[in-house]
N, C-alpha and C. Protein backbone atom coordinates (compact mmCIF):
# COMPACT_ATOMS: atom_id res chain seq x y z
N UNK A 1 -4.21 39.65 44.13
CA UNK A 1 -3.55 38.38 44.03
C UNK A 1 -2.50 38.31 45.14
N UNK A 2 -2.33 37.09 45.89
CA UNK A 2 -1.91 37.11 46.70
C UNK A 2 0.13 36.55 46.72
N UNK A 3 0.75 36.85 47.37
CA UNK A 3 2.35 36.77 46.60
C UNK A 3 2.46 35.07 46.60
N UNK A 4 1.50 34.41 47.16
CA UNK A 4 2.01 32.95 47.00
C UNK A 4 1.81 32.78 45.41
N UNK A 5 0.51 33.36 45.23
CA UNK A 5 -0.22 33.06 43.54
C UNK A 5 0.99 33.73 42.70
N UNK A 6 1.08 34.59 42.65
CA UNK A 6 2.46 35.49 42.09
C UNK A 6 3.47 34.95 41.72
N UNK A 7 3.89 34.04 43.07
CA UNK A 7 5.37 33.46 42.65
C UNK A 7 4.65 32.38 41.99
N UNK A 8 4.11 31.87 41.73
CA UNK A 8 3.05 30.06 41.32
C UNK A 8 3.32 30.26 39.83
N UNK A 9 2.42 31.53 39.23
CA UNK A 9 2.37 32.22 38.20
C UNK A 9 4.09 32.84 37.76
N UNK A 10 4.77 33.04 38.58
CA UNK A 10 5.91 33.44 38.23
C UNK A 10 6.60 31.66 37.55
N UNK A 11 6.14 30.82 38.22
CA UNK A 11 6.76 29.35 38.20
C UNK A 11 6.66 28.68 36.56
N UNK A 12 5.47 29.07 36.78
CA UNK A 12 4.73 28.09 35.71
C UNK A 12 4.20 28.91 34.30
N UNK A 13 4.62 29.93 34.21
CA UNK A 13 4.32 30.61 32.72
C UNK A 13 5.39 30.92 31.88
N UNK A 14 6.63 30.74 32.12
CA UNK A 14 7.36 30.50 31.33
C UNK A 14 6.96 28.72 30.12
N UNK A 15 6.91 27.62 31.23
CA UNK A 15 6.46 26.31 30.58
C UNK A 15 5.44 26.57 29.70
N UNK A 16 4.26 27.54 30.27
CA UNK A 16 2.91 27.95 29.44
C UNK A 16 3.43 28.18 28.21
N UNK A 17 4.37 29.41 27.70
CA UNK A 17 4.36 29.71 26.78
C UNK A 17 5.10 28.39 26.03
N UNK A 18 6.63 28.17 26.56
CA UNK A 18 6.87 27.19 26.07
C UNK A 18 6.38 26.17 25.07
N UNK A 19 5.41 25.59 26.02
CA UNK A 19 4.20 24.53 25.66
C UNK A 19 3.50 25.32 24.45
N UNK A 20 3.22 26.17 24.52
CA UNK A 20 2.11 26.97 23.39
C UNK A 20 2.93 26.88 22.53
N UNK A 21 3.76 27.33 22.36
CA UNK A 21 4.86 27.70 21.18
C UNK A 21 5.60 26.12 20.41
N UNK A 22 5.64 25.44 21.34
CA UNK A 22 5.63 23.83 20.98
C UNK A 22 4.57 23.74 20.02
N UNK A 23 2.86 23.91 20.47
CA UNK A 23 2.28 23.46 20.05
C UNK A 23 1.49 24.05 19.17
N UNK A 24 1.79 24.81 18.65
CA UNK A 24 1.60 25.95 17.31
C UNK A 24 2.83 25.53 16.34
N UNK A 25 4.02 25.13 16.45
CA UNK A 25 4.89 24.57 15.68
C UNK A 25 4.71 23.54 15.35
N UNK A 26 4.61 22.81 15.91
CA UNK A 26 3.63 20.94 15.82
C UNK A 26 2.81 20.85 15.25
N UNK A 27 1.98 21.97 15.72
CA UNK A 27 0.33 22.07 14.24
C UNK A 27 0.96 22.67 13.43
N UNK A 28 1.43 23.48 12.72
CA UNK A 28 1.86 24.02 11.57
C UNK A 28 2.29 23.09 10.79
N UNK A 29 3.38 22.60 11.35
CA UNK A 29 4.26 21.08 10.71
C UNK A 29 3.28 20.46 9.97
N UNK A 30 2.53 20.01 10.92
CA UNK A 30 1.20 18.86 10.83
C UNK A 30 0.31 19.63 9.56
N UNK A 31 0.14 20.78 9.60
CA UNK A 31 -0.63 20.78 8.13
C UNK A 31 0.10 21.37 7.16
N UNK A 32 1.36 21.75 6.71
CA UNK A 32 2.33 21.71 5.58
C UNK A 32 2.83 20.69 5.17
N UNK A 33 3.43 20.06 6.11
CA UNK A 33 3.89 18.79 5.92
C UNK A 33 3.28 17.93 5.85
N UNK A 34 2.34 17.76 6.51
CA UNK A 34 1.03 16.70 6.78
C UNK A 34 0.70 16.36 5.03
N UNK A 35 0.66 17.37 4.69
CA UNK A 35 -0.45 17.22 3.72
C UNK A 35 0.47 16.64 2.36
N UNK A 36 1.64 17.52 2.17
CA UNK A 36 2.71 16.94 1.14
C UNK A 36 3.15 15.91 1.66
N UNK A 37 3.28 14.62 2.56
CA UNK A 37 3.03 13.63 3.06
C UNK A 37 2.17 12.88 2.86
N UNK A 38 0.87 12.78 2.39
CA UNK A 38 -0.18 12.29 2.13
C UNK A 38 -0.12 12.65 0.47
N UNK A 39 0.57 13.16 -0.02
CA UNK A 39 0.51 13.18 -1.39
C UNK A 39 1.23 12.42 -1.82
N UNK A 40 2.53 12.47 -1.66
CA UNK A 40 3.77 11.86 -1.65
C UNK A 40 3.77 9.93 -1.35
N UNK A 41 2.56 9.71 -0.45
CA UNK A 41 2.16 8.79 -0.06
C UNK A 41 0.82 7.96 -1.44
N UNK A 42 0.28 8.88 -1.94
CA UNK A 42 -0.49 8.52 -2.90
C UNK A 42 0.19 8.58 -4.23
N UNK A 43 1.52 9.38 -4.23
CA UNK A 43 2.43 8.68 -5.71
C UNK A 43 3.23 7.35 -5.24
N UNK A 44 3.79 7.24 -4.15
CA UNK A 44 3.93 5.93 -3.79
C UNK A 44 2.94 4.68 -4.10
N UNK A 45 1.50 5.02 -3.84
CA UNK A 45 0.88 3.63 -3.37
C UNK A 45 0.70 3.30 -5.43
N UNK A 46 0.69 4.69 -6.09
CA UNK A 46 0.53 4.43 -7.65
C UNK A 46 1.98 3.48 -8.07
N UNK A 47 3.14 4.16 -7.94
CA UNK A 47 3.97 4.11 -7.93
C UNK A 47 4.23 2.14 -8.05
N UNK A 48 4.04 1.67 -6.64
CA UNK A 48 4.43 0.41 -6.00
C UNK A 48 3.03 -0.67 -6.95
N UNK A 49 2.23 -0.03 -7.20
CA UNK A 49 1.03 -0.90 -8.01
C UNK A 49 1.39 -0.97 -9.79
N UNK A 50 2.74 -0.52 -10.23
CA UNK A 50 3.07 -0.47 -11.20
C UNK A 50 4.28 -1.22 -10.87
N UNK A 51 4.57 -2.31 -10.14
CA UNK A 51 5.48 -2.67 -9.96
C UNK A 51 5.42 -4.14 -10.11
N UNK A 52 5.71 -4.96 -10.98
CA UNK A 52 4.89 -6.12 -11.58
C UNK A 52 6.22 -7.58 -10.69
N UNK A 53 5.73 -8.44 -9.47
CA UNK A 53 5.79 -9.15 -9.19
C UNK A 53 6.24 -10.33 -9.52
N UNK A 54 6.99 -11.34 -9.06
CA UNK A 54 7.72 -12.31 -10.42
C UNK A 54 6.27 -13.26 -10.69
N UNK A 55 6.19 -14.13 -11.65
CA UNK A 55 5.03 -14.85 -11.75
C UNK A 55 5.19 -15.96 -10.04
N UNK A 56 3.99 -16.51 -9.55
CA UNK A 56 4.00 -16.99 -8.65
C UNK A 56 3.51 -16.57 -7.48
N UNK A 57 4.11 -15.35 -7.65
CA UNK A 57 4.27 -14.48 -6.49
C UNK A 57 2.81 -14.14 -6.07
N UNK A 58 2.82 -14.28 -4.36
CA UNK A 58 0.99 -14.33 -3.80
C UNK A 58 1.17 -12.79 -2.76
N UNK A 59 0.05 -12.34 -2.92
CA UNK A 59 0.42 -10.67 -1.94
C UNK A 59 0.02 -11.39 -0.31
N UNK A 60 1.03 -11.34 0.27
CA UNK A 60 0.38 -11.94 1.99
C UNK A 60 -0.10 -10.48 2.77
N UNK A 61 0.21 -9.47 2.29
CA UNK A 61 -0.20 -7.86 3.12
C UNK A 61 0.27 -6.97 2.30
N UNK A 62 -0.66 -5.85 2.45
CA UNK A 62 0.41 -4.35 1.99
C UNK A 62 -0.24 -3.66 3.15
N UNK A 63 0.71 -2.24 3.38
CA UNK A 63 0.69 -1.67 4.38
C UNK A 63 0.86 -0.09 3.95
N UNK A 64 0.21 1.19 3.82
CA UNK A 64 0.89 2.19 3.93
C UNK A 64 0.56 3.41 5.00
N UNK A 65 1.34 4.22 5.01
CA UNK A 65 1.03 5.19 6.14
C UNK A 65 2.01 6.26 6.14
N UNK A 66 2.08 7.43 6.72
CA UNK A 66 2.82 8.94 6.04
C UNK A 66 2.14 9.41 7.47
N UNK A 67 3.30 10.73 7.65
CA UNK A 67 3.48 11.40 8.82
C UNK A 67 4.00 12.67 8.22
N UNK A 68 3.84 13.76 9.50
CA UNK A 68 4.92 15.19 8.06
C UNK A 68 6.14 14.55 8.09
N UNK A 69 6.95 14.96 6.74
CA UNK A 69 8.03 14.57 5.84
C UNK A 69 8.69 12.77 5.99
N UNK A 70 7.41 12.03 6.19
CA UNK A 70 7.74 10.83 5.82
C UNK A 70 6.49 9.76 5.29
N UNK A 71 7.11 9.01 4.20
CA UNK A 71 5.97 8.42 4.14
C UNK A 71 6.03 6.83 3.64
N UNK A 72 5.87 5.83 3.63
CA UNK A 72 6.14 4.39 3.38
C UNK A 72 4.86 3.55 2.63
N UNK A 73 4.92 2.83 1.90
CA UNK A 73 4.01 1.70 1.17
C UNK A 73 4.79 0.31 0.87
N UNK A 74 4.38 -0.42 1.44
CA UNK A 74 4.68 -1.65 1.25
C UNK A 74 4.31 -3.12 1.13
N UNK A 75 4.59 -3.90 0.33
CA UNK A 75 3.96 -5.01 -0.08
C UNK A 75 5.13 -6.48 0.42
N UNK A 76 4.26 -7.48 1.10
CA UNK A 76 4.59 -8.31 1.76
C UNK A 76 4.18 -9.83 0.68
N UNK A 77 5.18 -10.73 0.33
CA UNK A 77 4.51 -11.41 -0.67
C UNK A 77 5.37 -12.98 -0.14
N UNK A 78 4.33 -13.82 -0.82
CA UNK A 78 5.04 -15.19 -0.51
C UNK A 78 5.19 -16.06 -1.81
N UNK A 79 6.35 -16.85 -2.54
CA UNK A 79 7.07 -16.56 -3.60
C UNK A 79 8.05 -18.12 -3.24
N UNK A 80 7.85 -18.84 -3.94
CA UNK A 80 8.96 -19.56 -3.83
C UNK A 80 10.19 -19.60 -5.04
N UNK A 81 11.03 -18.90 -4.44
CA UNK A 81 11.82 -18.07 -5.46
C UNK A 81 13.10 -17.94 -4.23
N UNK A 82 14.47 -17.91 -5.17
CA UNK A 82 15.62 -17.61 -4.55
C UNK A 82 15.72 -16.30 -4.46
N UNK A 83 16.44 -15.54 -3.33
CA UNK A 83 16.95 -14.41 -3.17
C UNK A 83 17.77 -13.76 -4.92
N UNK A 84 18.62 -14.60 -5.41
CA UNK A 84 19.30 -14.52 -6.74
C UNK A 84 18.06 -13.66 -7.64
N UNK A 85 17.19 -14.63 -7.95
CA UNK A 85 16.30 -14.54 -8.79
C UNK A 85 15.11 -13.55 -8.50
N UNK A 86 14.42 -13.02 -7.19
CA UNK A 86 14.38 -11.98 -7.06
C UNK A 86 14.77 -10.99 -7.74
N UNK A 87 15.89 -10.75 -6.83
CA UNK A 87 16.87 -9.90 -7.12
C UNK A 87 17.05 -9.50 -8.51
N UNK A 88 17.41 -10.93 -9.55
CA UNK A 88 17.40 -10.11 -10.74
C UNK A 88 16.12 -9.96 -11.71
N UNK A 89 15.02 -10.39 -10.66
CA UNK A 89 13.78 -9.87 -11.03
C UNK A 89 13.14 -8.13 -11.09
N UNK A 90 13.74 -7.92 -10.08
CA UNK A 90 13.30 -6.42 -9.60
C UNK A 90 14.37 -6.04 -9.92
N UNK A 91 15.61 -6.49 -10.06
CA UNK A 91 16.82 -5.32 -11.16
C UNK A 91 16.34 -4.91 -12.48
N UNK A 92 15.50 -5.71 -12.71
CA UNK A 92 14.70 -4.96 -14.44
C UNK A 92 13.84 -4.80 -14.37
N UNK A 93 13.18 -5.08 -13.21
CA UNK A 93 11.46 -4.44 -13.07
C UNK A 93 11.93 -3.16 -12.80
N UNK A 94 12.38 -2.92 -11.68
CA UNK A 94 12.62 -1.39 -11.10
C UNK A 94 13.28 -0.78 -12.16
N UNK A 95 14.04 -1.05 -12.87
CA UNK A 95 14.99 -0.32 -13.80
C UNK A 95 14.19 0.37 -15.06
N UNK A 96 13.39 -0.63 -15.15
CA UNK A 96 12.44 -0.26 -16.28
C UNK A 96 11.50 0.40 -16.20
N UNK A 97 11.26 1.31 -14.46
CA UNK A 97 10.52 2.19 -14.36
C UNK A 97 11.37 3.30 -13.46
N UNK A 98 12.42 3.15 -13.67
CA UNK A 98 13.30 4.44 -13.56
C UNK A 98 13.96 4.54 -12.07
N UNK A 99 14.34 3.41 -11.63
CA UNK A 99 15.21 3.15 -10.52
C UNK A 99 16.09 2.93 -10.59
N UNK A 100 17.27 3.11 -9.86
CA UNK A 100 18.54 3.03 -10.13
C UNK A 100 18.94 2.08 -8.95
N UNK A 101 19.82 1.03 -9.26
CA UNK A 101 20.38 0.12 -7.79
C UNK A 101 21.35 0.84 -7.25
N UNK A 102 21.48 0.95 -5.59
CA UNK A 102 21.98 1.44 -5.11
C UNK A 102 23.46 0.36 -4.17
N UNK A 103 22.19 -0.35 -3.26
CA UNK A 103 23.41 -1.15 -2.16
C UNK A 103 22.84 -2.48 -2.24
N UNK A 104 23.33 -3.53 -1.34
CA UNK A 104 23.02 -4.53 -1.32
C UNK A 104 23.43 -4.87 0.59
N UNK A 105 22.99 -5.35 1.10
CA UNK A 105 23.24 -5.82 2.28
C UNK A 105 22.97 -7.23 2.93
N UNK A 106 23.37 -7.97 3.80
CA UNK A 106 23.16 -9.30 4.36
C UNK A 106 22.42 -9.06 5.21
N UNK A 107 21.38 -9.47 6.06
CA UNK A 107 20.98 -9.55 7.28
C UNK A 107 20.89 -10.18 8.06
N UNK A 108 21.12 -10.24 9.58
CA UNK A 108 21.33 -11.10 10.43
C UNK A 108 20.29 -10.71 11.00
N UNK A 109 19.83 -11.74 12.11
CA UNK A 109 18.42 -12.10 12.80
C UNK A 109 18.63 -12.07 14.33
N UNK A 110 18.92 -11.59 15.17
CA UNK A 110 19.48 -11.78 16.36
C UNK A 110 21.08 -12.02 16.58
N UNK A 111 21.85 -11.54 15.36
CA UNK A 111 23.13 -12.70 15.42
C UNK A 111 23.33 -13.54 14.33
N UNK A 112 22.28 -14.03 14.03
CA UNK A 112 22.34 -15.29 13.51
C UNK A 112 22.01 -15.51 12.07
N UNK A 113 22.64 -16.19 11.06
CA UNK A 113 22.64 -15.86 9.86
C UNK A 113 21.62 -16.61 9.19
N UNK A 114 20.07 -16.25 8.54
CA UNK A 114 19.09 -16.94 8.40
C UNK A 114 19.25 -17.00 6.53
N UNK A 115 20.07 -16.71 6.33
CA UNK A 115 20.00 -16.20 4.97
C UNK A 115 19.67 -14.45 4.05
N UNK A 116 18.66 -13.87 5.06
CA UNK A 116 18.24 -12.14 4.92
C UNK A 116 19.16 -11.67 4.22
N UNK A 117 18.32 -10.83 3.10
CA UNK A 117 19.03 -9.92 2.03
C UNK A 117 18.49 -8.98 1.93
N UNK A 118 18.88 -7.44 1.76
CA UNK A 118 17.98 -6.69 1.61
C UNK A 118 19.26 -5.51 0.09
N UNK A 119 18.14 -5.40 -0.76
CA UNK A 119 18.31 -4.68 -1.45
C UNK A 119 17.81 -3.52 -1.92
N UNK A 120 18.68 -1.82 -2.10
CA UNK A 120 18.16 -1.15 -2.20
C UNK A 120 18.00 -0.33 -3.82
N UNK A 121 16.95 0.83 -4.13
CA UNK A 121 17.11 1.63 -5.09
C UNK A 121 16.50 2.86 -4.83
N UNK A 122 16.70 3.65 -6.07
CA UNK A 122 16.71 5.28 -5.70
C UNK A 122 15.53 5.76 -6.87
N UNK A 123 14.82 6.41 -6.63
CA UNK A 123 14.62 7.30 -7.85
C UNK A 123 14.21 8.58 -7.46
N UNK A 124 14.58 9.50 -7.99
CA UNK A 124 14.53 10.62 -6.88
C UNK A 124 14.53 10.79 -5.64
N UNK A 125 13.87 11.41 -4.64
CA UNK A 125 13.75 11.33 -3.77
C UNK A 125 13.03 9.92 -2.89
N UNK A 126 12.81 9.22 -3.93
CA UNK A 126 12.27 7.91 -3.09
C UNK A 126 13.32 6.70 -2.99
N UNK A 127 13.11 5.94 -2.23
CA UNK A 127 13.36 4.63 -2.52
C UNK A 127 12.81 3.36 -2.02
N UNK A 128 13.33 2.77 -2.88
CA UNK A 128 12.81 1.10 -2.58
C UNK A 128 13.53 0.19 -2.25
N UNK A 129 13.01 -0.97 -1.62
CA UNK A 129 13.52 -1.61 -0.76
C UNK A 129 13.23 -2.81 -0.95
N UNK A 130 13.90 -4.40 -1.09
CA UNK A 130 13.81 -5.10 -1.89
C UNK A 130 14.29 -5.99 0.12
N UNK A 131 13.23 -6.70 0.69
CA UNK A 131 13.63 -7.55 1.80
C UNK A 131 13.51 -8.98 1.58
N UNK A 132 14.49 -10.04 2.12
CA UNK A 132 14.40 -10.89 1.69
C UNK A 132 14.15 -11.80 2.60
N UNK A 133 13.55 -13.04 3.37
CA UNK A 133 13.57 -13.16 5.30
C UNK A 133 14.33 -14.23 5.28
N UNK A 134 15.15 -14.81 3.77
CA UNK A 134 15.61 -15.81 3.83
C UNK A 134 14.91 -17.49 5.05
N UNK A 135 15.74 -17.95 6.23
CA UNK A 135 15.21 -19.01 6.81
C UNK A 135 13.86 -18.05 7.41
N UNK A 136 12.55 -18.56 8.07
CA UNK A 136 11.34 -17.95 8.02
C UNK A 136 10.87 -18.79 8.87
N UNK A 137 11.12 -19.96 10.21
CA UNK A 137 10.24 -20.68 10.38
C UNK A 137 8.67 -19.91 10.89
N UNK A 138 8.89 -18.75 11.43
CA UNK A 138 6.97 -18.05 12.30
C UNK A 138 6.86 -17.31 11.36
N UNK A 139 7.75 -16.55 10.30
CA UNK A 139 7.07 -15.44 9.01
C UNK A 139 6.16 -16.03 8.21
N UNK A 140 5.31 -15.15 7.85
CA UNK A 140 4.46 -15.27 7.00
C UNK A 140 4.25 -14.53 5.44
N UNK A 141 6.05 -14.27 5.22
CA UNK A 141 6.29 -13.52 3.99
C UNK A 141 7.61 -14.24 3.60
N UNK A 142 7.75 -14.41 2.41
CA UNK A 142 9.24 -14.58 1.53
C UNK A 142 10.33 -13.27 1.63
N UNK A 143 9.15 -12.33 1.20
CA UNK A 143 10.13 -11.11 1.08
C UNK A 143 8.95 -9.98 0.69
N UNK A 144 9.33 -8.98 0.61
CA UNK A 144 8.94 -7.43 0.78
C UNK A 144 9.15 -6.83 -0.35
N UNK A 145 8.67 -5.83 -0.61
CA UNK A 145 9.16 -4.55 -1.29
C UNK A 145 8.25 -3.19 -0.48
N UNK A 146 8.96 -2.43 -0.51
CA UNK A 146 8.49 -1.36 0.09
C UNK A 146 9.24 0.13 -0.27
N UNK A 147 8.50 0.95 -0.39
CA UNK A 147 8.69 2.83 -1.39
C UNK A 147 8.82 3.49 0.08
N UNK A 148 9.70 4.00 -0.03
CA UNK A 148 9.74 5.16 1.16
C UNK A 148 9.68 6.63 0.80
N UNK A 149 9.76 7.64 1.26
CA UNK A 149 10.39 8.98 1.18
C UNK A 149 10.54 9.24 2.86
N UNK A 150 11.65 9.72 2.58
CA UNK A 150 12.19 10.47 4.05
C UNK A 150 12.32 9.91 5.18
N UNK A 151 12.87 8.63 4.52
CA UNK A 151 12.72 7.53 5.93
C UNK A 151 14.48 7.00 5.80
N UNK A 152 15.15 7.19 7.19
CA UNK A 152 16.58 6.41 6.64
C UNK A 152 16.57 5.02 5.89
N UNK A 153 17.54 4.48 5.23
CA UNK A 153 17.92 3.62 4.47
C UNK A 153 18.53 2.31 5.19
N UNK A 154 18.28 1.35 5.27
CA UNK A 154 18.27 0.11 5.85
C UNK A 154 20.00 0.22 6.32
């Protein structure tokens, strides 16, 4: 081997291992976590289908999906219903399946105050998420609910 190859190989095998060692940690992750992620994701989607809707209420989407140590399900609905009434819709729906209220927040839209509410709850390690889009002229939802684990909190 010639000393140009030497030093080349001197250059670039530190990154080699590097990279390897990256990517043996990344796969590992990916199937410990991976997998209690995808579980965690299927007590969610049970979870959120036991979650009874005010009357009216039309499903416009649900969505779920999980990664290692995170995972989300959520339902997109259109409802002509006040933020109020929501609200104290899913304060006794959720309650009555073992959620606890946590926060409450306003939301702004660029700045700008459209009406957006978002409310949260806990139950163990999960929570739920109560969105509201208030003014809506291009949405195609009233409001949300959506189950997380391991995802920050609005």
């Amino acid at each position: 081997m010639t000393d140009y190859w030497k030093r080349k190989l001197r250059r670039f095998l530190p990154f080699v291992i590097f990279a390897s060692v990256v990517s043996i940690i990344v796969g590992v992750d990916f199937k410990i976590n991976g997998r209690k992620a995808q579980l965690i994701n299927a007590d969610l989607e049970k979870e959120i289908g036991l979650i009874q809707p005010p009357p009216g209420a039309v499903v416009m989407g649900h969505d779920a999906s999980s990664k290692p140590r995170q995972a989300l399900v959520s339902r997109d609905y259109s409802a002509d219903s006040s933020y109020q009434s929501l609200r104290a819709h899913y304060d006794a729906e959720l309650s009555r399946l073992g959620w606890k209220f946590q926060r409450e927040e306003h939301l702004k839209e660029w700045g700008g105050d459209r009406g957006g509410m978002a409310a949260q709850y806990c139950k163990e390690s999960y929570t739920a998420s109560l969105y509201y889009a208030g003014e809506h002229p291009q949405e195609m939802r009233d409001y949300s609910i959506s189950l997380s684990w391991g995802l920050d909190s609005f």
